[in-house]
PDB file of N, CA and C in Angstrom:
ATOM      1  N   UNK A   1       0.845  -1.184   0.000  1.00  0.00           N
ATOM      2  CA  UNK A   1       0.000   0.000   0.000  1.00  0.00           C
ATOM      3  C   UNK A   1       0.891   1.249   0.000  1.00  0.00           C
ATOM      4  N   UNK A   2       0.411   2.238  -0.764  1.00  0.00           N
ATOM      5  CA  UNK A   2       1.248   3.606  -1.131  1.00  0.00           C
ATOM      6  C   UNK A   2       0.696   4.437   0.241  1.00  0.00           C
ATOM      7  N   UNK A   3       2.437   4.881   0.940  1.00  0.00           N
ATOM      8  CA  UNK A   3       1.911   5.886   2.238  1.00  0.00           C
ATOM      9  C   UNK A   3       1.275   6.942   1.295  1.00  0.00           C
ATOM     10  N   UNK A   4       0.485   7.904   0.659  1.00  0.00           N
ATOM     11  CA  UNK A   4       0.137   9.265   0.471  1.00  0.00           C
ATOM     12  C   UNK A   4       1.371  10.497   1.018  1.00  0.00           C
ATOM     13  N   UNK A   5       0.876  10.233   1.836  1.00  0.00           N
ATOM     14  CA  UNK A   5       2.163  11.417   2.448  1.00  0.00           C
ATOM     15  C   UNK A   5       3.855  11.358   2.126  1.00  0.00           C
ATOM     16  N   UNK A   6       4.232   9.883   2.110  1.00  0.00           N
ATOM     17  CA  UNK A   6       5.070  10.118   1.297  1.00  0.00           C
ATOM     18  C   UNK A   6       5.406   9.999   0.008  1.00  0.00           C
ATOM     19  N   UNK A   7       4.376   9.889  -0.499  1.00  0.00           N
ATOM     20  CA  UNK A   7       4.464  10.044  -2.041  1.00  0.00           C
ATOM     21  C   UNK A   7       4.538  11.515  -2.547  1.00  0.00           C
ATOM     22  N   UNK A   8       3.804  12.528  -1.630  1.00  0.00           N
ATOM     23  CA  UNK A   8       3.677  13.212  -1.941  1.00  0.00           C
ATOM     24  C   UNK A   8       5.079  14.307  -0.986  1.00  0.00           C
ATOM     25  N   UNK A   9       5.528  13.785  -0.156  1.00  0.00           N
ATOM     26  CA  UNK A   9       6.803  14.320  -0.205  1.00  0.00           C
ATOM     27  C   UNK A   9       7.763  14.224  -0.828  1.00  0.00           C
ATOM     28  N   UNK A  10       7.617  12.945  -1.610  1.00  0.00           N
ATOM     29  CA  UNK A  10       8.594  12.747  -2.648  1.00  0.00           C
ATOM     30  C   UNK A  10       8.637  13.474  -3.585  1.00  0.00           C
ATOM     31  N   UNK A  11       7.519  13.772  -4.291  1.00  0.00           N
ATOM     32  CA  UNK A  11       7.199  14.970  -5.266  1.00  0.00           C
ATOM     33  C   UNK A  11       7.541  15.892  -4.995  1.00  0.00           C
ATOM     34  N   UNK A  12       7.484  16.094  -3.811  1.00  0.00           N
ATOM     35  CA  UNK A  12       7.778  17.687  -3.500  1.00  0.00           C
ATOM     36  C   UNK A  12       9.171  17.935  -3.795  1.00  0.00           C
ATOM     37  N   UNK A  13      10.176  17.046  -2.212  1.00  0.00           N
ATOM     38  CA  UNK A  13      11.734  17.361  -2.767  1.00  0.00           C
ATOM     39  C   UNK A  13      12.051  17.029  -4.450  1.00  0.00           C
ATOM     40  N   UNK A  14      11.566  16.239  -4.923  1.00  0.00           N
ATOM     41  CA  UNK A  14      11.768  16.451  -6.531  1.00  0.00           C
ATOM     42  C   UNK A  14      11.725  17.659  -7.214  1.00  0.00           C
ATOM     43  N   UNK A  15      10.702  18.338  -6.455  1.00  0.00           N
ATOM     44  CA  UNK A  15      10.627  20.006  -7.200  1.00  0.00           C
ATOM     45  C   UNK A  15       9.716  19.324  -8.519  1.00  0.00           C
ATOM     46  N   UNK A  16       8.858  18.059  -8.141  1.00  0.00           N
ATOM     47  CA  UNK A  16       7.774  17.835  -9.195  1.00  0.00           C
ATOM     48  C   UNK A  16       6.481  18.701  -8.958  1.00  0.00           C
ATOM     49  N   UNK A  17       5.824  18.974  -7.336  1.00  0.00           N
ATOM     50  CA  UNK A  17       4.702  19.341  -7.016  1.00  0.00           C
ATOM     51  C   UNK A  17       4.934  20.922  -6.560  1.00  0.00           C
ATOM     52  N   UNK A  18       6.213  21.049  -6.610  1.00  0.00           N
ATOM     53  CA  UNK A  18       6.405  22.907  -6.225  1.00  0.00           C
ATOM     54  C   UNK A  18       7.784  23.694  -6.657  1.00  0.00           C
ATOM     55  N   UNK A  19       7.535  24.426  -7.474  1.00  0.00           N
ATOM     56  CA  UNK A  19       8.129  24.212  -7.938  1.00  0.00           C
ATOM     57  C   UNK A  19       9.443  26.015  -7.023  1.00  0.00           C
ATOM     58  N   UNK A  20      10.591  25.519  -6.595  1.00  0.00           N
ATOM     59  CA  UNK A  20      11.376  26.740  -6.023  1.00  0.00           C
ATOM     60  C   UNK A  20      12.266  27.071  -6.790  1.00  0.00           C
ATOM     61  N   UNK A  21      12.657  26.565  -7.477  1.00  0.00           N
ATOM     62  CA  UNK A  21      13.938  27.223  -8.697  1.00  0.00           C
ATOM     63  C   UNK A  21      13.456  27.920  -9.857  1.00  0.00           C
ATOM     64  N   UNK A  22      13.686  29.008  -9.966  1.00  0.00           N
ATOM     65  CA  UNK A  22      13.697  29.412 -11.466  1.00  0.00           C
ATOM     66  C   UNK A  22      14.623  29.374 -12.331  1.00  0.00           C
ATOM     67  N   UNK A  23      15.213  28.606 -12.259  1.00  0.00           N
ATOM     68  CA  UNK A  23      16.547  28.937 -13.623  1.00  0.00           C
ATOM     69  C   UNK A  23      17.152  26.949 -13.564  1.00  0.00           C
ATOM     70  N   UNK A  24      17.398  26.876 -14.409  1.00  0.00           N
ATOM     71  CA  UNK A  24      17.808  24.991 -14.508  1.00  0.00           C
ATOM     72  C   UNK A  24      19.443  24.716 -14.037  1.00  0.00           C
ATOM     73  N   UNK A  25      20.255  25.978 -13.960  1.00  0.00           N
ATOM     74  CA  UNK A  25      21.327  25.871 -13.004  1.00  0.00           C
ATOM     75  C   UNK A  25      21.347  25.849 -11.646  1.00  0.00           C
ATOM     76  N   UNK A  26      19.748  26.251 -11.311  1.00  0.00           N
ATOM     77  CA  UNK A  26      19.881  26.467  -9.613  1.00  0.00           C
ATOM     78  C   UNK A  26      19.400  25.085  -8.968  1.00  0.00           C
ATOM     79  N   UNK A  27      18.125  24.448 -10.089  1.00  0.00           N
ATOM     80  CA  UNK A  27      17.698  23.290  -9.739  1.00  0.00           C
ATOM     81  C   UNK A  27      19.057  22.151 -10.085  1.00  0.00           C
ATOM     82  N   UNK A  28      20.153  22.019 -10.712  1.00  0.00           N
ATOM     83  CA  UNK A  28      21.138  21.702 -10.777  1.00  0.00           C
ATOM     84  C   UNK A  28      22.155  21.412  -9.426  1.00  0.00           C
ATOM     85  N   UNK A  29      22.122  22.711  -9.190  1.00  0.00           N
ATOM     86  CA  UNK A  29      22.632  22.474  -8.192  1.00  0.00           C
ATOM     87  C   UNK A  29      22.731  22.178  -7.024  1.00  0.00           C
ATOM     88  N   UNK A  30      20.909  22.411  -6.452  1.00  0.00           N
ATOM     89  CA  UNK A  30      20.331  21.563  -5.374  1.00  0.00           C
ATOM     90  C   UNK A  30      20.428  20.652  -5.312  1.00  0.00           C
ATOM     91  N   UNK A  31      20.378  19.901  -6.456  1.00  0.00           N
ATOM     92  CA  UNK A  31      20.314  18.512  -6.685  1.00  0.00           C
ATOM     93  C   UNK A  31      21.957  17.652  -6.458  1.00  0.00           C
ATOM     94  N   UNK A  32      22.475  18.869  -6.790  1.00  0.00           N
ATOM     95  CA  UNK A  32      24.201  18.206  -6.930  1.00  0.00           C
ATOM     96  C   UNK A  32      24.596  17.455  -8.283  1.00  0.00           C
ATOM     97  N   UNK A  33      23.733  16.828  -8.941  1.00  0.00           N
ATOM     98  CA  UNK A  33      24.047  16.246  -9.911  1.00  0.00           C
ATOM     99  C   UNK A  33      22.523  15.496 -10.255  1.00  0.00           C
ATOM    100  N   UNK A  34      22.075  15.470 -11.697  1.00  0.00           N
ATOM    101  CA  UNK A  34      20.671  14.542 -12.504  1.00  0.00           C
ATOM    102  C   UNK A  34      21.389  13.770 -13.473  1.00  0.00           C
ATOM    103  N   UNK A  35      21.122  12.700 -13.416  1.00  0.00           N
ATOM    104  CA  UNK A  35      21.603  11.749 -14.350  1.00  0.00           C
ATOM    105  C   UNK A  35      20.918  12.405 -15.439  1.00  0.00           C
ATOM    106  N   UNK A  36      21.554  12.037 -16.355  1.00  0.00           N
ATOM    107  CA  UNK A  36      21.157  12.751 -17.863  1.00  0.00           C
ATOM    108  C   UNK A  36      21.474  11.970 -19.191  1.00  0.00           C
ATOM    109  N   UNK A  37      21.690  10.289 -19.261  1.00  0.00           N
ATOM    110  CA  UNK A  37      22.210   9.522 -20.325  1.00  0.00           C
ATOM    111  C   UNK A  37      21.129  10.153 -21.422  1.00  0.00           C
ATOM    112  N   UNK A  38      19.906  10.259 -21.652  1.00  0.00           N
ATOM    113  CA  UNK A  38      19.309  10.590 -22.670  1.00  0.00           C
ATOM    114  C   UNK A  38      19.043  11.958 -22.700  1.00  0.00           C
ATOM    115  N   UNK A  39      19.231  12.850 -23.435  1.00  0.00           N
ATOM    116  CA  UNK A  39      19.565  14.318 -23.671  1.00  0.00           C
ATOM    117  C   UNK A  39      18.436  14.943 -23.842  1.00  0.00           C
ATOM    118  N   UNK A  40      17.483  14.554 -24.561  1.00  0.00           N
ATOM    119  CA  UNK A  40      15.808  14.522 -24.778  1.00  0.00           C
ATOM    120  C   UNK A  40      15.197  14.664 -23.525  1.00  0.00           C
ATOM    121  N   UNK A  41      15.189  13.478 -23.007  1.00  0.00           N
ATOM    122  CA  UNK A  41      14.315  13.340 -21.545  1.00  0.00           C
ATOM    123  C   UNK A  41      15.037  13.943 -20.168  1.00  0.00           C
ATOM    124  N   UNK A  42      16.416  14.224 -20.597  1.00  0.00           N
ATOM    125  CA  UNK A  42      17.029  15.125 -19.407  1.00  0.00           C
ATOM    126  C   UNK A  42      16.112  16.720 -19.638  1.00  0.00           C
ATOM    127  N   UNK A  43      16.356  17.252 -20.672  1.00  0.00           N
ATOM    128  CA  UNK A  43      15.725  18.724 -20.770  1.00  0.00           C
ATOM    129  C   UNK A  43      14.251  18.366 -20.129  1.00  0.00           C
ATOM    130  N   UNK A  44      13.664  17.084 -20.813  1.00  0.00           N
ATOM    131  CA  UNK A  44      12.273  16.806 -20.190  1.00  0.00           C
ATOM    132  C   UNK A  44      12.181  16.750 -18.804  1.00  0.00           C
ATOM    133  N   UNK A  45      12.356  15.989 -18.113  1.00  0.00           N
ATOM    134  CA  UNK A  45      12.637  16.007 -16.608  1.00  0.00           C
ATOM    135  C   UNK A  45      12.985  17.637 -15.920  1.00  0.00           C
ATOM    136  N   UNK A  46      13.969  18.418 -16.526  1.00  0.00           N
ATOM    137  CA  UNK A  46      14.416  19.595 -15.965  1.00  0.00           C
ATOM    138  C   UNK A  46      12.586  20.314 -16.241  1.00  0.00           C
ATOM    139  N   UNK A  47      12.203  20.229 -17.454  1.00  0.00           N
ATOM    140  CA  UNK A  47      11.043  21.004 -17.457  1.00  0.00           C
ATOM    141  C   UNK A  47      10.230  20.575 -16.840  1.00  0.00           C
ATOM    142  N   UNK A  48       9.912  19.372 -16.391  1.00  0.00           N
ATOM    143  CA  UNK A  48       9.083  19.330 -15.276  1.00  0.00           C
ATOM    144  C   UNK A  48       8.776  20.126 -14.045  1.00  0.00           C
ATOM    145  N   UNK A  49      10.181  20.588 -13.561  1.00  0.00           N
ATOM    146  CA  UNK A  49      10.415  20.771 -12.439  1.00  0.00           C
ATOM    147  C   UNK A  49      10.488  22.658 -12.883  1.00  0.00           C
ATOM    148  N   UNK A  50      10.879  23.096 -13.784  1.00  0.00           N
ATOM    149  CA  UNK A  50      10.758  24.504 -14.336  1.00  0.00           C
ATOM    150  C   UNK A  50       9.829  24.673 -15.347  1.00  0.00           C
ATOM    151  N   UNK A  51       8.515  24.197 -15.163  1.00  0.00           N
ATOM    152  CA  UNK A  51       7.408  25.135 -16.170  1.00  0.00           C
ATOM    153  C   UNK A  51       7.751  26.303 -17.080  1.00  0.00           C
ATOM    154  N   UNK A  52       8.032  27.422 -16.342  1.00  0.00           N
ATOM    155  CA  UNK A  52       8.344  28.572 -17.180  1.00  0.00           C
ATOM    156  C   UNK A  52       9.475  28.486 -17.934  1.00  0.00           C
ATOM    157  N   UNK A  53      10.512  27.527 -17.947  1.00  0.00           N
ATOM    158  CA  UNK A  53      11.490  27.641 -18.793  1.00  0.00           C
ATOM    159  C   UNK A  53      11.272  26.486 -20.184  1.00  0.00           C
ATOM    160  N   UNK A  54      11.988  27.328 -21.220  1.00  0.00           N
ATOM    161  CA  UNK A  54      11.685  26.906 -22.267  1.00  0.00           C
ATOM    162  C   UNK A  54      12.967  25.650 -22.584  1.00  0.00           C
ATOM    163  N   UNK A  55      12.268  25.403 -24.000  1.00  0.00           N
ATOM    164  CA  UNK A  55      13.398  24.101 -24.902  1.00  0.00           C
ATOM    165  C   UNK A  55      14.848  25.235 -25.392  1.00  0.00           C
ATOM    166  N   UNK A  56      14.351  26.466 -25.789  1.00  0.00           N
ATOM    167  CA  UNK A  56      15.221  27.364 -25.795  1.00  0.00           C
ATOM    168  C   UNK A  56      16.419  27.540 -24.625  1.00  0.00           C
ATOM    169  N   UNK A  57      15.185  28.148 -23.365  1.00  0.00           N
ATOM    170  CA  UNK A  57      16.571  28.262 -22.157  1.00  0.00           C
ATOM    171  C   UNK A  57      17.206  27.094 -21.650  1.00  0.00           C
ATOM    172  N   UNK A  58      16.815  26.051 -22.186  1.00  0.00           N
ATOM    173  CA  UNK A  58      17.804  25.052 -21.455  1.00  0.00           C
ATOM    174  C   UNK A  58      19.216  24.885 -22.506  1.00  0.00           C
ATOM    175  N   UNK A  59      18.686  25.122 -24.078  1.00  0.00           N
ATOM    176  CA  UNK A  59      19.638  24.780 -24.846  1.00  0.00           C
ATOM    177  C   UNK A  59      20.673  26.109 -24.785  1.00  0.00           C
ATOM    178  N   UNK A  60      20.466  27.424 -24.251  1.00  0.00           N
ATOM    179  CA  UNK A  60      21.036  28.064 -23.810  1.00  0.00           C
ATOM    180  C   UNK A  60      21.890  27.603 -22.788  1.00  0.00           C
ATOM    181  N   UNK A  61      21.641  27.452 -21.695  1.00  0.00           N
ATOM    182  CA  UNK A  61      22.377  27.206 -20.519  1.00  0.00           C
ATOM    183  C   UNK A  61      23.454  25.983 -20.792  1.00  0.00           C
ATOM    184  N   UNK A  62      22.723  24.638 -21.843  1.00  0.00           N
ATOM    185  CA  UNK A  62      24.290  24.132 -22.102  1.00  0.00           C
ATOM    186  C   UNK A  62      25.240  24.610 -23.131  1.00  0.00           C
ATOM    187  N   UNK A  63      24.786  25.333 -23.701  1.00  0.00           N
ATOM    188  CA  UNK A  63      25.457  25.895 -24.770  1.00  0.00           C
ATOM    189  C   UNK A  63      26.703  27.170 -24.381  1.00  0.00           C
ATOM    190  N   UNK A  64      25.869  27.751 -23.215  1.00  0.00           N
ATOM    191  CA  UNK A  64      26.803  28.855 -23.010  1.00  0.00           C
ATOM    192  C   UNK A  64      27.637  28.456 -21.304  1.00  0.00           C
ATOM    193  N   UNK A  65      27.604  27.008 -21.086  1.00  0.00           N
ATOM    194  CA  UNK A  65      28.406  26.192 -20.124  1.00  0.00           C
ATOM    195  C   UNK A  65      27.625  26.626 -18.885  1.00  0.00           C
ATOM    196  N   UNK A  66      26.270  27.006 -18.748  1.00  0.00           N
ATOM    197  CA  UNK A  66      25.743  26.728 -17.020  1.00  0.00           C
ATOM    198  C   UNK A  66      25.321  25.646 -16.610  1.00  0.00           C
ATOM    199  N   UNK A  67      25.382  24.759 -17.506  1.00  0.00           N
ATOM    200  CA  UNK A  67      24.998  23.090 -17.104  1.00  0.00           C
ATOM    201  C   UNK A  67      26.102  22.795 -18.174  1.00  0.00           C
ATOM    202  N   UNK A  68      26.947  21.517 -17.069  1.00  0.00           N
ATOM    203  CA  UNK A  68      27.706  20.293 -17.369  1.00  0.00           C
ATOM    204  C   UNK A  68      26.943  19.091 -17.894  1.00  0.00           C
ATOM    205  N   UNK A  69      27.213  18.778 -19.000  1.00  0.00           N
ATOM    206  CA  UNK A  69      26.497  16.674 -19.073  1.00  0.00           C
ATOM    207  C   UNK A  69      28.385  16.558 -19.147  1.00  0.00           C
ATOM    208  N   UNK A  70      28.351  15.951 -18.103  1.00  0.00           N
ATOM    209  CA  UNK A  70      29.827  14.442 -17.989  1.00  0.00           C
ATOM    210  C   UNK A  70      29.551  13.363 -17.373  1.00  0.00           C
ATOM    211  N   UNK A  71      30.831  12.594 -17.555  1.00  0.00           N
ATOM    212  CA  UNK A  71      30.415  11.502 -16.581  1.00  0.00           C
ATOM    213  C   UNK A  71      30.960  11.436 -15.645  1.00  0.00           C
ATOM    214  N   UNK A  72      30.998  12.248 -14.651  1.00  0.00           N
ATOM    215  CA  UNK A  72      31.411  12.776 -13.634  1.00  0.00           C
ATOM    216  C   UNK A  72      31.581  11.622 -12.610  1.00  0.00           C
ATOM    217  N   UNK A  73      30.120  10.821 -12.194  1.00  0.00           N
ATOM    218  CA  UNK A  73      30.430   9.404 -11.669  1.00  0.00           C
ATOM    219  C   UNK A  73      30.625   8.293 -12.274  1.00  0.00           C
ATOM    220  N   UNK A  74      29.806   7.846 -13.179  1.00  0.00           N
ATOM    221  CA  UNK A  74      30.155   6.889 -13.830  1.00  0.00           C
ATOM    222  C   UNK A  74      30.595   6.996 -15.179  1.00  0.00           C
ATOM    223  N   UNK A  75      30.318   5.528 -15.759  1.00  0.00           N
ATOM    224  CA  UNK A  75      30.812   5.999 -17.167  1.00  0.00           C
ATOM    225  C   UNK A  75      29.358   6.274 -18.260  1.00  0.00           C
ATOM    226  N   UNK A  76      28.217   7.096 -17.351  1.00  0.00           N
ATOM    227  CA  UNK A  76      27.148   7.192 -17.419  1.00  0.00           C
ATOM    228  C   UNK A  76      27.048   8.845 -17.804  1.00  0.00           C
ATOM    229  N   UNK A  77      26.338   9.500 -18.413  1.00  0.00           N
ATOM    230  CA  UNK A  77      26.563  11.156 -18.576  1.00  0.00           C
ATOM    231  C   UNK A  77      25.651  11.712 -17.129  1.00  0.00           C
ATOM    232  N   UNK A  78      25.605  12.680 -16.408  1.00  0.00           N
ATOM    233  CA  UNK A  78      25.247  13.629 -15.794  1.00  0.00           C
ATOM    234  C   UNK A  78      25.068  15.230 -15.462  1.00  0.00           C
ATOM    235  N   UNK A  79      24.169  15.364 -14.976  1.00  0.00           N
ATOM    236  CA  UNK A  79      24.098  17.670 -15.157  1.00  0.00           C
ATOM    237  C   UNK A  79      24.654  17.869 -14.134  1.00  0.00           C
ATOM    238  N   UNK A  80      25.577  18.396 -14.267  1.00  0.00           N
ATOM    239  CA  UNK A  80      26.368  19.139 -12.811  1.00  0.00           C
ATOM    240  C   UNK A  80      26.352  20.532 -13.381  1.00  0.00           C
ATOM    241  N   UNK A  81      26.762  21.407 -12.363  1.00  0.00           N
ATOM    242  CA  UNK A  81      26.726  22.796 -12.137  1.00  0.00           C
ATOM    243  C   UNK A  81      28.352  23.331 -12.267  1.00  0.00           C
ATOM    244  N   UNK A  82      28.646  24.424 -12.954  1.00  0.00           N
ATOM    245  CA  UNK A  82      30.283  24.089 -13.354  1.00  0.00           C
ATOM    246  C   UNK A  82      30.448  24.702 -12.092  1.00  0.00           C
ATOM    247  N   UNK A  83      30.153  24.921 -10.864  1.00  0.00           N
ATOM    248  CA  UNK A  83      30.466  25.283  -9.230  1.00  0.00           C
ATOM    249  C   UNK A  83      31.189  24.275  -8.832  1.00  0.00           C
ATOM    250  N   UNK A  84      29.898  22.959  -9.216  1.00  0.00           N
ATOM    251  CA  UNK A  84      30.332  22.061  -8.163  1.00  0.00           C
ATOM    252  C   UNK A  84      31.385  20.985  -9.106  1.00  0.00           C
ATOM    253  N   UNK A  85      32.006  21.246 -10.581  1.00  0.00           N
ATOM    254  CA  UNK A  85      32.423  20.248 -10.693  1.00  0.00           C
ATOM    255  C   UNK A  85      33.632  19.431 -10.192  1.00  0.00           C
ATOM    256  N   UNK A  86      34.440  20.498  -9.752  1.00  0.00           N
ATOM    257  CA  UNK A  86      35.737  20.634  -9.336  1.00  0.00           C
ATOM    258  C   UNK A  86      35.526  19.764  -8.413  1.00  0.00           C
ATOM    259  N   UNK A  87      34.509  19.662  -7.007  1.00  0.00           N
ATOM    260  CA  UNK A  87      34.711  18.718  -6.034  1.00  0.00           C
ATOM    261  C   UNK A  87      34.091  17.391  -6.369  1.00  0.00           C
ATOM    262  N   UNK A  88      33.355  17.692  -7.577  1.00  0.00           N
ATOM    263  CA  UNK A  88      32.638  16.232  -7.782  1.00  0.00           C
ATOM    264  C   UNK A  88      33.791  15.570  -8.352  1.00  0.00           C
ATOM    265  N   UNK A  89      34.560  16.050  -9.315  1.00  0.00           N
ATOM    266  CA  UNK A  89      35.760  15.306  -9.858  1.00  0.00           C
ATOM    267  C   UNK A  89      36.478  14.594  -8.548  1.00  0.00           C
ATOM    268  N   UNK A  90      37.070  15.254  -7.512  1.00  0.00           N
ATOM    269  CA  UNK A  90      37.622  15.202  -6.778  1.00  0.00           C
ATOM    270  C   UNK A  90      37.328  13.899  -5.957  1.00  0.00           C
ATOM    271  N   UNK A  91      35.722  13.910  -5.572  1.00  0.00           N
ATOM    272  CA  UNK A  91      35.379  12.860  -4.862  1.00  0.00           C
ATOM    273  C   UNK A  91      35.283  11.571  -5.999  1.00  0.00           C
ATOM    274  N   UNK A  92      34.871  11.501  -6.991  1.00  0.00           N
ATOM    275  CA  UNK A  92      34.257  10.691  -7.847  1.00  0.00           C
ATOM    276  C   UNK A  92      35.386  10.111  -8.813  1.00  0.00           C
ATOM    277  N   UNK A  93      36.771  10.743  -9.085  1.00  0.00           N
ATOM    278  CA  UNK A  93      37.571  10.473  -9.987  1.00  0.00           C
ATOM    279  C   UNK A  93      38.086   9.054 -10.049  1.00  0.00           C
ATOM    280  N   UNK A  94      38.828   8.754  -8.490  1.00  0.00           N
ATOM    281  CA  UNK A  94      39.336   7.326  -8.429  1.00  0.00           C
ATOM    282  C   UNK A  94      38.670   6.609  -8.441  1.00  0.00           C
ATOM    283  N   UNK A  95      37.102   5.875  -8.001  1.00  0.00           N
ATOM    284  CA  UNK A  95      36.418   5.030  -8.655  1.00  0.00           C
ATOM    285  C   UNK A  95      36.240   5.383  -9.908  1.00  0.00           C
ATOM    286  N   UNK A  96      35.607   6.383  -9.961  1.00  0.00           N
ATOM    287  CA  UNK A  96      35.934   6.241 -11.736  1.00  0.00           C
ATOM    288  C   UNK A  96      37.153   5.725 -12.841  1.00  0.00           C
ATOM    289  N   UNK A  97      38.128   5.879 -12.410  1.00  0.00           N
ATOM    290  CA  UNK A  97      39.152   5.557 -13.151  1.00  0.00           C
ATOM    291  C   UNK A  97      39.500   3.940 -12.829  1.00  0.00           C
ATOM    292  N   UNK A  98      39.324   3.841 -11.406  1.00  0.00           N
ATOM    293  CA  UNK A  98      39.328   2.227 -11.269  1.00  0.00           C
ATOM    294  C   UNK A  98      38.438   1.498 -12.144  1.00  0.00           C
ATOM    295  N   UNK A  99      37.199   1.734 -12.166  1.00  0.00           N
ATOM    296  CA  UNK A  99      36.050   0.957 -12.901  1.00  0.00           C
ATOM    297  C   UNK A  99      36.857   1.322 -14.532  1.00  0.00           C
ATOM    298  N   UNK A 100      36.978   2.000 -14.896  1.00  0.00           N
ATOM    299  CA  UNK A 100      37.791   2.478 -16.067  1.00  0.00           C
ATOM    300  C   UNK A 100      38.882   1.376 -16.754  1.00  0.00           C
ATOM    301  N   UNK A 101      39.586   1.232 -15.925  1.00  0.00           N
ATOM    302  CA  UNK A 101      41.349   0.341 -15.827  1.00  0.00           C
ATOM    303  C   UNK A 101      41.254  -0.733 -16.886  1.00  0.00           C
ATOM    304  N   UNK A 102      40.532  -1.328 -16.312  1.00  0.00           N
ATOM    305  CA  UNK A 102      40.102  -2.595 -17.703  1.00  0.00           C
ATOM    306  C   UNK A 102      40.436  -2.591 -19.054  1.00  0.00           C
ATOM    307  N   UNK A 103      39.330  -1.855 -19.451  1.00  0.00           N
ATOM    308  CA  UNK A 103      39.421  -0.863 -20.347  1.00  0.00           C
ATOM    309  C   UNK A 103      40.025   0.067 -21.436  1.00  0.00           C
ATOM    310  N   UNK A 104      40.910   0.627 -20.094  1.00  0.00           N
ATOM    311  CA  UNK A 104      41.873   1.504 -20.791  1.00  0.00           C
ATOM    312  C   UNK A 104      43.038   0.719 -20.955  1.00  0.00           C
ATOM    313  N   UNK A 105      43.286  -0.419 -20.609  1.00  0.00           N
ATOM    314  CA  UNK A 105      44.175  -1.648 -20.522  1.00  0.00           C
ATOM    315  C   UNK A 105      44.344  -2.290 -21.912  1.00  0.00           C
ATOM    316  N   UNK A 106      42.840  -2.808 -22.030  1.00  0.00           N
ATOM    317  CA  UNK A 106      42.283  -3.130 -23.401  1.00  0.00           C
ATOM    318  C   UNK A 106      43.088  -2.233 -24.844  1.00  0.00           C
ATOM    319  N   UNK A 107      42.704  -0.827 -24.877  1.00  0.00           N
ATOM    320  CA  UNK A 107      43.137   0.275 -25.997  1.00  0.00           C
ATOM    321  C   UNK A 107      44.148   0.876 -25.703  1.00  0.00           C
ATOM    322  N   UNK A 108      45.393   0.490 -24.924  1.00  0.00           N
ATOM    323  CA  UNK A 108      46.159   0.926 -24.884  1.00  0.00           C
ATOM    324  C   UNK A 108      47.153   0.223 -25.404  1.00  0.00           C
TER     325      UNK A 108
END
């Protein structure tokens, strides 16, 4: 059985049922990082959560570098905020590069 209440808190911190950010760098960065492998349904998802912003302002904001897609954790793409990338690298690099090793073993 679905609690209600927390379904509907879930929505909320999603920034699905209210929405507090206006701009898709700020909801970015609350978040710390949105997985983003499909580029389509990433802008989709961001507009969920920003109504008033358009297909325009988002292709703005990656275009003129206020949203990151890397693969910051995995070898998966993600939206980071170019604030926070510096420490996300930082924390996230050596597993990354471990899971990597294989790999780069392989083509080298």
């Amino acid at each position: 059985m679905i609690n209600l209440d927390r379904a509907q808190q879930r929505l909320a911190h999603q920034h699905l049922t209210r929405q507090t950010f206006e701009t898709p760098q700020a909801l970015v960065e609350w978040f710390g990082a949105i997985q983003a492998q499909d580029f389509a349904a990433t802008k989709w998802a961001l507009g969920l959560c920003l109504p008033a912003v358009t297909d325009d302002d988002l292709e703005r904001a990656f275009a003129h570098g206020a949203l990151l897609r890397t693969h910051v954790m995995r070898p998966t793409w993600h939206l980071v905020s170019p604030a926070d990338i510096g420490w996300l690298l930082t924390l996230t690099a050596p597993r990354v590069r471990a899971v990597n090793a294989p790999y780069d073993r392989k083509l080298a």
